[in-house]
N, C-alpha and C. Protein backbone atom coordinates (compact mmCIF):
# COMPACT_ATOMS: atom_id res chain seq x y z
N UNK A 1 0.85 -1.17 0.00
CA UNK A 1 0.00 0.00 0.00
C UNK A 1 0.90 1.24 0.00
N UNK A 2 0.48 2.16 -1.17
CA UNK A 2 1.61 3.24 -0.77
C UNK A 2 1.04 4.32 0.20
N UNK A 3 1.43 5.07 0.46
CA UNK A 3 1.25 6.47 1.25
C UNK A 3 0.28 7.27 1.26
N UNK A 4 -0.14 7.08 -0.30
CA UNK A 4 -0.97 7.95 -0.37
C UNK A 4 -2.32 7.26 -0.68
N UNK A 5 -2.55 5.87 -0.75
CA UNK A 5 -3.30 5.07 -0.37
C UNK A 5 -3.70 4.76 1.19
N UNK A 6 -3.45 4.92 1.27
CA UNK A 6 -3.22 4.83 3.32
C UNK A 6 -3.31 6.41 4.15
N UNK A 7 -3.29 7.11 3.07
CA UNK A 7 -3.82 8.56 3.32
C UNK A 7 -5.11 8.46 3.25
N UNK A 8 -5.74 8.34 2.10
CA UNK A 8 -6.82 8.40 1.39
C UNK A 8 -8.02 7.02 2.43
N UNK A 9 -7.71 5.91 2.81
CA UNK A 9 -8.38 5.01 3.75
C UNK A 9 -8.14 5.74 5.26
N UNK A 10 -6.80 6.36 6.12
CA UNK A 10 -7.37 7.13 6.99
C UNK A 10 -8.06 8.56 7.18
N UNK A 11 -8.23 8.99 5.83
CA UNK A 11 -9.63 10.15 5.52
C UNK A 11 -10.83 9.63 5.36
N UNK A 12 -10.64 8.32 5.41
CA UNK A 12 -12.31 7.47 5.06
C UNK A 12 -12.25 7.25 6.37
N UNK A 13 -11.53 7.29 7.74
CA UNK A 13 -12.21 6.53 8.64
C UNK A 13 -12.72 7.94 9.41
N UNK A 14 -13.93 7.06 10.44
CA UNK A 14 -14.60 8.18 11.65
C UNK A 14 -13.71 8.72 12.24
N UNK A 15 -14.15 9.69 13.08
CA UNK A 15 -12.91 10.31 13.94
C UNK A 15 -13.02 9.51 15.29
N UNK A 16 -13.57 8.57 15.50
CA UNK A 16 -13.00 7.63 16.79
C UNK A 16 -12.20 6.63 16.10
N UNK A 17 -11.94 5.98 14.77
CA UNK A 17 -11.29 5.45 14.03
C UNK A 17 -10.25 5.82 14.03
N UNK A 18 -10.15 6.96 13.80
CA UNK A 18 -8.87 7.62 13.50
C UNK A 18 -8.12 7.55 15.17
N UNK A 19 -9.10 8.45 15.90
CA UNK A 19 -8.39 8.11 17.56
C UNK A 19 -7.59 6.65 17.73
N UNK A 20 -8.79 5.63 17.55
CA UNK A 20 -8.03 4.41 17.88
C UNK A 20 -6.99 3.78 17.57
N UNK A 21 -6.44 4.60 15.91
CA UNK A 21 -5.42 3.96 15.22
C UNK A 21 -4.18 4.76 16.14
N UNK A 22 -4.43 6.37 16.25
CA UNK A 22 -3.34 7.32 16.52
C UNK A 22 -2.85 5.90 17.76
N UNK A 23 -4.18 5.93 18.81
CA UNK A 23 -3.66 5.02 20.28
C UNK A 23 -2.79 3.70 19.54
N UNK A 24 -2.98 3.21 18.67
CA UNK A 24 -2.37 2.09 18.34
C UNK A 24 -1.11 2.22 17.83
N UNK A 25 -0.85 3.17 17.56
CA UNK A 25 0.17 3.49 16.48
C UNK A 25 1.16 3.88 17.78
N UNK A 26 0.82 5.18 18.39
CA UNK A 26 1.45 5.36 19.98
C UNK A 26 2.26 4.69 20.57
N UNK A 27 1.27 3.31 20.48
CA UNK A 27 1.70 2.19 21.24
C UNK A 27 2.81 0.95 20.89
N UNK A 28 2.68 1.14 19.34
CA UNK A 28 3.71 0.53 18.28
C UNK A 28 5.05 1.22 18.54
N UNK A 29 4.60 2.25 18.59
CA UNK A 29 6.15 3.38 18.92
C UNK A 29 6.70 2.95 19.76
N UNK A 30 6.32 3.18 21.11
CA UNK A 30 6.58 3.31 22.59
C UNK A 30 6.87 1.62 22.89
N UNK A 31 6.46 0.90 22.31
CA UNK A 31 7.05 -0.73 22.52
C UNK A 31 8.49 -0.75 21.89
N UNK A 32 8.63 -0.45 20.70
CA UNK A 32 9.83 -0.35 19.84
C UNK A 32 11.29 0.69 20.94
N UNK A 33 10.75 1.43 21.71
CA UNK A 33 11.96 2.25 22.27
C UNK A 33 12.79 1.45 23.23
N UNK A 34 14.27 1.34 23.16
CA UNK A 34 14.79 0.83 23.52
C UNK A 34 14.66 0.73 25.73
N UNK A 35 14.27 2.06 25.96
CA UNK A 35 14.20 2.25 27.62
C UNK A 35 12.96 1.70 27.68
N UNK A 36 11.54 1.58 26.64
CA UNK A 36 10.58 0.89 27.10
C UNK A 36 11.43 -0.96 27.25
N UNK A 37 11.77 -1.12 26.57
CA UNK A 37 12.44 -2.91 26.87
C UNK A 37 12.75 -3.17 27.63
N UNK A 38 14.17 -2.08 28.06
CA UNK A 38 14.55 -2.65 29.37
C UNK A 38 13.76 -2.13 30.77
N UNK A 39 13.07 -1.46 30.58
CA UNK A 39 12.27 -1.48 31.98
C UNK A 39 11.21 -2.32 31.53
N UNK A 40 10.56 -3.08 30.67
CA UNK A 40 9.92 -4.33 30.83
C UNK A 40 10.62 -5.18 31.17
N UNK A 41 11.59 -5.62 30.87
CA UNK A 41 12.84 -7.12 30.96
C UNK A 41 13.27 -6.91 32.68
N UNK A 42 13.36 -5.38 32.96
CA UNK A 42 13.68 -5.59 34.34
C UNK A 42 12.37 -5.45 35.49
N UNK A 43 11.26 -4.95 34.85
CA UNK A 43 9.63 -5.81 35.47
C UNK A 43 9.99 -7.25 35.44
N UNK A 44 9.60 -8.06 34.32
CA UNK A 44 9.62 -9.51 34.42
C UNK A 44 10.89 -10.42 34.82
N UNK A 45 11.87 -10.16 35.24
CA UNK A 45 13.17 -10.05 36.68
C UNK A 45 13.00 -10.01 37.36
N UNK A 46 11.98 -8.88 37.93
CA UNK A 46 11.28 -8.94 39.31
C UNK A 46 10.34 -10.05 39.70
N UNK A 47 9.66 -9.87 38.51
CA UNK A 47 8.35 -10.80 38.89
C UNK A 47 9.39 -12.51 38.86
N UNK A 48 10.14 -12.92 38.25
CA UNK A 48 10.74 -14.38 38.00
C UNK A 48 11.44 -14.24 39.16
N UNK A 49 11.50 -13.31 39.99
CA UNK A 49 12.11 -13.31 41.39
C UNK A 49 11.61 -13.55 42.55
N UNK A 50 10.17 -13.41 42.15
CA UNK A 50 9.22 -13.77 43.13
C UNK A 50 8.23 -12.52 43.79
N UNK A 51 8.56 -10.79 43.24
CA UNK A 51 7.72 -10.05 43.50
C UNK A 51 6.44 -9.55 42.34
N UNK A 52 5.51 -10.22 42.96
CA UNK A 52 4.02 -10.45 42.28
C UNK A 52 3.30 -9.50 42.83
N UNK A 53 2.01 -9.13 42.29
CA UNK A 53 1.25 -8.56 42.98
C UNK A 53 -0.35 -9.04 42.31
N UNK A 54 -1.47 -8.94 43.50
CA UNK A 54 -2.30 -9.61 43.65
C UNK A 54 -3.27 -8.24 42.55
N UNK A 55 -4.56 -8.67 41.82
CA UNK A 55 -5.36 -8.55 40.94
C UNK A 55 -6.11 -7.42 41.28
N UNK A 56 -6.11 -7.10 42.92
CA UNK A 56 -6.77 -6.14 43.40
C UNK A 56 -5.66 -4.82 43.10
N UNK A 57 -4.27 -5.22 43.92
CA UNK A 57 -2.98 -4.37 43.59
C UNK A 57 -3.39 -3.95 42.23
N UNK A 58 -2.89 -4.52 41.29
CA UNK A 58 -3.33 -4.55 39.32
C UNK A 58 -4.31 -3.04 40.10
N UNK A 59 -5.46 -3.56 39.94
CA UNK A 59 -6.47 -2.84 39.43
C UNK A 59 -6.20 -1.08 40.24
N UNK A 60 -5.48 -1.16 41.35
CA UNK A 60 -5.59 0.11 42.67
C UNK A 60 -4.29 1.02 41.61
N UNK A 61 -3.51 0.13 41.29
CA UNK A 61 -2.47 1.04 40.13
C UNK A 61 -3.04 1.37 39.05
N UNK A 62 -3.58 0.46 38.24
CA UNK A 62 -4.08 1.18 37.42
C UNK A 62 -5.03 2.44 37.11
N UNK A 63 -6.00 2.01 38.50
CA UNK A 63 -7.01 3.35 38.46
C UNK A 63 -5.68 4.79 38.82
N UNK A 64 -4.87 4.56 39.96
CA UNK A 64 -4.44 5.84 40.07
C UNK A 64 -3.02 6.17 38.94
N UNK A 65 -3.04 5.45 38.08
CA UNK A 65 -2.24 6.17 36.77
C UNK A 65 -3.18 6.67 36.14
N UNK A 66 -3.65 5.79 35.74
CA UNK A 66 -5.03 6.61 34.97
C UNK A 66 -5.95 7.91 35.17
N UNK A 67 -6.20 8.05 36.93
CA UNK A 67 -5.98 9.33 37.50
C UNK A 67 -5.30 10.28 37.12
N UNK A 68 -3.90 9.97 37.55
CA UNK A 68 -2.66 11.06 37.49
C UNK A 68 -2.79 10.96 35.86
N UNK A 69 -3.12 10.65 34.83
CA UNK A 69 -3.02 10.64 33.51
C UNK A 69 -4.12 11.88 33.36
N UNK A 70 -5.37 11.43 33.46
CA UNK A 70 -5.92 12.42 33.36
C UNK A 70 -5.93 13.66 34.23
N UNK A 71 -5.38 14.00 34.99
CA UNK A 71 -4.87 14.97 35.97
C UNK A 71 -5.83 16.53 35.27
């Protein structure tokens, strides 16, 4: 697909379409950066070390990033 085909299909999409791709695309980025890796590789170090956290933990972090995100 060239460029300007792929122009022309994200002018065809809705504008929550378009949102969802920007979030996807974001996220393609931000996986690819080298400091996102190693602070995943040194998360899952921790965790193969034996510090876990329970589903409730999960959820109490996530709400307050998501907080401080939307700040």
């Amino acid at each position: 697909m060239s460029v300007a085909e792929l122009q022309r299909t994200i002018r065809g999409l809705t504008a929550e379409e378009r949102r969802v791709l920007a979030v996807v695309a974001a996220r393609m980025v931000r996986s690819r950066k080298p400091a996102r890796r190693h602070k995943l590789t040194a998360a899952m170090q921790a965790m193969d070390s034996g510090k876990k956290f329970t589903w409730n933990e999960v959820k109490t972090i996530r709400a307050e990033r998501r907080k401080a995100s939307d700040g």
